[in-house]
N, C-alpha and C. Protein backbone atom coordinates (compact mmCIF):
# COMPACT_ATOMS: atom_id res chain seq x y z
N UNK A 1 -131.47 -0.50 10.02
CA UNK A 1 -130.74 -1.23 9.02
C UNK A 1 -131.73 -2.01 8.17
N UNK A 2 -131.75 -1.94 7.22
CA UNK A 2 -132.63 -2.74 5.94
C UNK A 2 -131.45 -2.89 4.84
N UNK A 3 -132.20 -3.94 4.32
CA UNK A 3 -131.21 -5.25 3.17
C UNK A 3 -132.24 -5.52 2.22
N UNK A 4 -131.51 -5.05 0.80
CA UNK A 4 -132.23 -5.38 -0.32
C UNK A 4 -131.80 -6.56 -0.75
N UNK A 5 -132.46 -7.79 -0.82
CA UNK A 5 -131.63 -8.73 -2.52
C UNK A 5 -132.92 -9.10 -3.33
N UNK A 6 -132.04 -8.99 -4.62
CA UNK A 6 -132.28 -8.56 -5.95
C UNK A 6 -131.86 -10.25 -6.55
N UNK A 7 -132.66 -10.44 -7.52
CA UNK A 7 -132.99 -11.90 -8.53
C UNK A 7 -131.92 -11.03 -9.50
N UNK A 8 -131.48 -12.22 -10.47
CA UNK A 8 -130.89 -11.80 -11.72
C UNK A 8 -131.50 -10.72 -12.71
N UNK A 9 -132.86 -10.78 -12.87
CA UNK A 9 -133.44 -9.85 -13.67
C UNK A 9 -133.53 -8.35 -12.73
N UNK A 10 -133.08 -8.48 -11.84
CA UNK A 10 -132.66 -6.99 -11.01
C UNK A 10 -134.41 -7.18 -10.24
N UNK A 11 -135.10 -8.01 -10.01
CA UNK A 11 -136.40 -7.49 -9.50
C UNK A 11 -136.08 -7.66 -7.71
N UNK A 12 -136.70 -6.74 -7.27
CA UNK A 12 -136.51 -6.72 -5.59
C UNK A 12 -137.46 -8.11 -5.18
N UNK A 13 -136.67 -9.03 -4.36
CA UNK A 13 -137.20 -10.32 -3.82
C UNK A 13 -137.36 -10.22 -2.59
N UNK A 14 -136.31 -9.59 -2.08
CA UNK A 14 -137.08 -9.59 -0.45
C UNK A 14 -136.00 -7.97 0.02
N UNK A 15 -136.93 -7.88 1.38
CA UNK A 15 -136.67 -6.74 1.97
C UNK A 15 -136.34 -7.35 3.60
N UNK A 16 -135.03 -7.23 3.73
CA UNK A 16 -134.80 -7.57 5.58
C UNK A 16 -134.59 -6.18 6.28
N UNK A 17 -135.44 -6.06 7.47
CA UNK A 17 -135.10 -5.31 7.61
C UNK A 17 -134.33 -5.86 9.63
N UNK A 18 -133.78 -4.96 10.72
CA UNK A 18 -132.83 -5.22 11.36
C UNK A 18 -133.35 -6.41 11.99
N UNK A 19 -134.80 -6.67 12.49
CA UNK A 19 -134.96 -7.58 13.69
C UNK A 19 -135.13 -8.98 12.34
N UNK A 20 -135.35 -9.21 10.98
CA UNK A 20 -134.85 -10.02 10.40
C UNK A 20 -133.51 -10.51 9.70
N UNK A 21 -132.45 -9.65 9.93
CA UNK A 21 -131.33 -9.91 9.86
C UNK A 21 -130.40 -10.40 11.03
N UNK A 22 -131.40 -9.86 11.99
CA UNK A 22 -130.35 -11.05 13.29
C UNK A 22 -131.01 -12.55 13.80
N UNK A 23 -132.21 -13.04 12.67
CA UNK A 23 -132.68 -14.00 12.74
C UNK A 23 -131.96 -15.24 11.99
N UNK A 24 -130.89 -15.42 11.03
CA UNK A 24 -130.53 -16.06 10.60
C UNK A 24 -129.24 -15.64 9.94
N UNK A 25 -128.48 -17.11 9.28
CA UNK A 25 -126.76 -16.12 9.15
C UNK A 25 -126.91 -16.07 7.79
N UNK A 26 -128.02 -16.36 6.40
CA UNK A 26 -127.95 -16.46 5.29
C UNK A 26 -129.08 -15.17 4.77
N UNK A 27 -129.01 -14.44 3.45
CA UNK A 27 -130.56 -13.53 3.44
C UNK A 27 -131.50 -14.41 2.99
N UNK A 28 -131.13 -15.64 2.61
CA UNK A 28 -132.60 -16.61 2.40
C UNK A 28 -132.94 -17.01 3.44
N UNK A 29 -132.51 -17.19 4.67
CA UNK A 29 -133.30 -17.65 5.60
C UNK A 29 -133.31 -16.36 6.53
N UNK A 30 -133.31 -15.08 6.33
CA UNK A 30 -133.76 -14.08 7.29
C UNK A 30 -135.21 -13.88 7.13
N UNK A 31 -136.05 -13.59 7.89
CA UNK A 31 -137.02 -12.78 7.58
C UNK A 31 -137.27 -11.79 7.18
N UNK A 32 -138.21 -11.16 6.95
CA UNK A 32 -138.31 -10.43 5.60
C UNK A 32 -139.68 -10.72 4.69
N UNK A 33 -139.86 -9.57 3.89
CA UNK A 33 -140.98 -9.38 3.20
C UNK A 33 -140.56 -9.52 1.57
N UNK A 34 -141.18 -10.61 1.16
CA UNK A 34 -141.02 -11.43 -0.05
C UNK A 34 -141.25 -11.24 -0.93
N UNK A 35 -141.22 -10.73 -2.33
CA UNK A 35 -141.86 -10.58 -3.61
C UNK A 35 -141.93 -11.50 -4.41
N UNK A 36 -142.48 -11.72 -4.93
CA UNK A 36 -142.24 -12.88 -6.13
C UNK A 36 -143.13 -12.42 -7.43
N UNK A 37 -142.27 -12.81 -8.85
CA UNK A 37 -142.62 -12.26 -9.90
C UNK A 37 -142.89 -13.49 -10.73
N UNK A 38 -143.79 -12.92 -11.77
CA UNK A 38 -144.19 -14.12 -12.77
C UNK A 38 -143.02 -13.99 -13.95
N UNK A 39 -143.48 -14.93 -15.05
CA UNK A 39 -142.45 -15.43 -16.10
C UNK A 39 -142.00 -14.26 -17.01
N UNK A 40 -143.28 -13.25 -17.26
CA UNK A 40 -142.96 -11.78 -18.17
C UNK A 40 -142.21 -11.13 -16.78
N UNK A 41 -141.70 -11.32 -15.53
CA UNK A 41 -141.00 -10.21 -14.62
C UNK A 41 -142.37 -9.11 -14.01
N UNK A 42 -143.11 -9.59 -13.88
CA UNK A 42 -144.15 -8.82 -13.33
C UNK A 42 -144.62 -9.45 -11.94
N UNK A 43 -144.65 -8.21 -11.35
CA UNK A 43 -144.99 -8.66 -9.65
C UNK A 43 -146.00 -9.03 -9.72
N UNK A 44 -146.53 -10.44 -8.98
CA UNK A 44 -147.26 -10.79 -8.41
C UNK A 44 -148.13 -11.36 -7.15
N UNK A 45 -147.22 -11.03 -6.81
CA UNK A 45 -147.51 -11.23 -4.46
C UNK A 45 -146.63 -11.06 -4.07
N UNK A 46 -146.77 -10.61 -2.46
CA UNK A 46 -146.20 -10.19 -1.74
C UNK A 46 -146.57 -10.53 -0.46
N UNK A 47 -145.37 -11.17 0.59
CA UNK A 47 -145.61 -11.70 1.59
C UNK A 47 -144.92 -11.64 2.84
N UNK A 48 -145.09 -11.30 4.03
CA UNK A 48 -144.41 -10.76 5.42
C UNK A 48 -144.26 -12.73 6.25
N UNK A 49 -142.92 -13.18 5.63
CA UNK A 49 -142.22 -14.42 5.91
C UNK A 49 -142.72 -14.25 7.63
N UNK A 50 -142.33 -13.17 8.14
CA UNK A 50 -142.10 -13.35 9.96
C UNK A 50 -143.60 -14.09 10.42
N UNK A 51 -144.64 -13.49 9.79
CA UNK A 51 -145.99 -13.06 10.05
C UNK A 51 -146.49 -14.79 9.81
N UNK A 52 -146.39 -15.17 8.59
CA UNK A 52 -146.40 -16.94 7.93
C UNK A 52 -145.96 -17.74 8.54
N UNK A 53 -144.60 -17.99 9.49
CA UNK A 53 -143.88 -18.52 10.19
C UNK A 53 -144.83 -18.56 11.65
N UNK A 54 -144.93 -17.27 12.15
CA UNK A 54 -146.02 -17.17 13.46
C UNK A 54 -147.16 -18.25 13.43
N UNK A 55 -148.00 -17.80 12.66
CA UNK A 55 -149.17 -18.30 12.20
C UNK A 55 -148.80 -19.55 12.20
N UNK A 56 -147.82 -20.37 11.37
CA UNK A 56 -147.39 -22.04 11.47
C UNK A 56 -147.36 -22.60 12.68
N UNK A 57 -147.04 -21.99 13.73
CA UNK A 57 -146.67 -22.50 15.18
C UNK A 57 -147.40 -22.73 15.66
């Protein structure tokens, strides 16, 4: 099972896939692999949330 959500300008923001969808009851707080775009809509990083979270602990 994998979960797309999509920003208003249609750009892919994150990707959940099953063992981050039974981590939380919202898709902003699932884990998941992050995109984020600049002001022209152009990708500019990309980041594995589960992996960032680990590392914090």
């Amino acid at each position: 099972m994998t979960r797309n959500v999509y920003d208003a300008a249609d750009n892919l923001i994150k990707v959940i896939d099953a063992k981050g969808h039974a981590s939380a009851v919202t898709g902003v707080q699932r884990y998941g692999t992050v995109y984020s775009y600049g002001l022209a809509n152009r990708f500019i990083a990309q980041a594995e949330l589960e992996a960032a979270l680990q590392n914090n602990q």
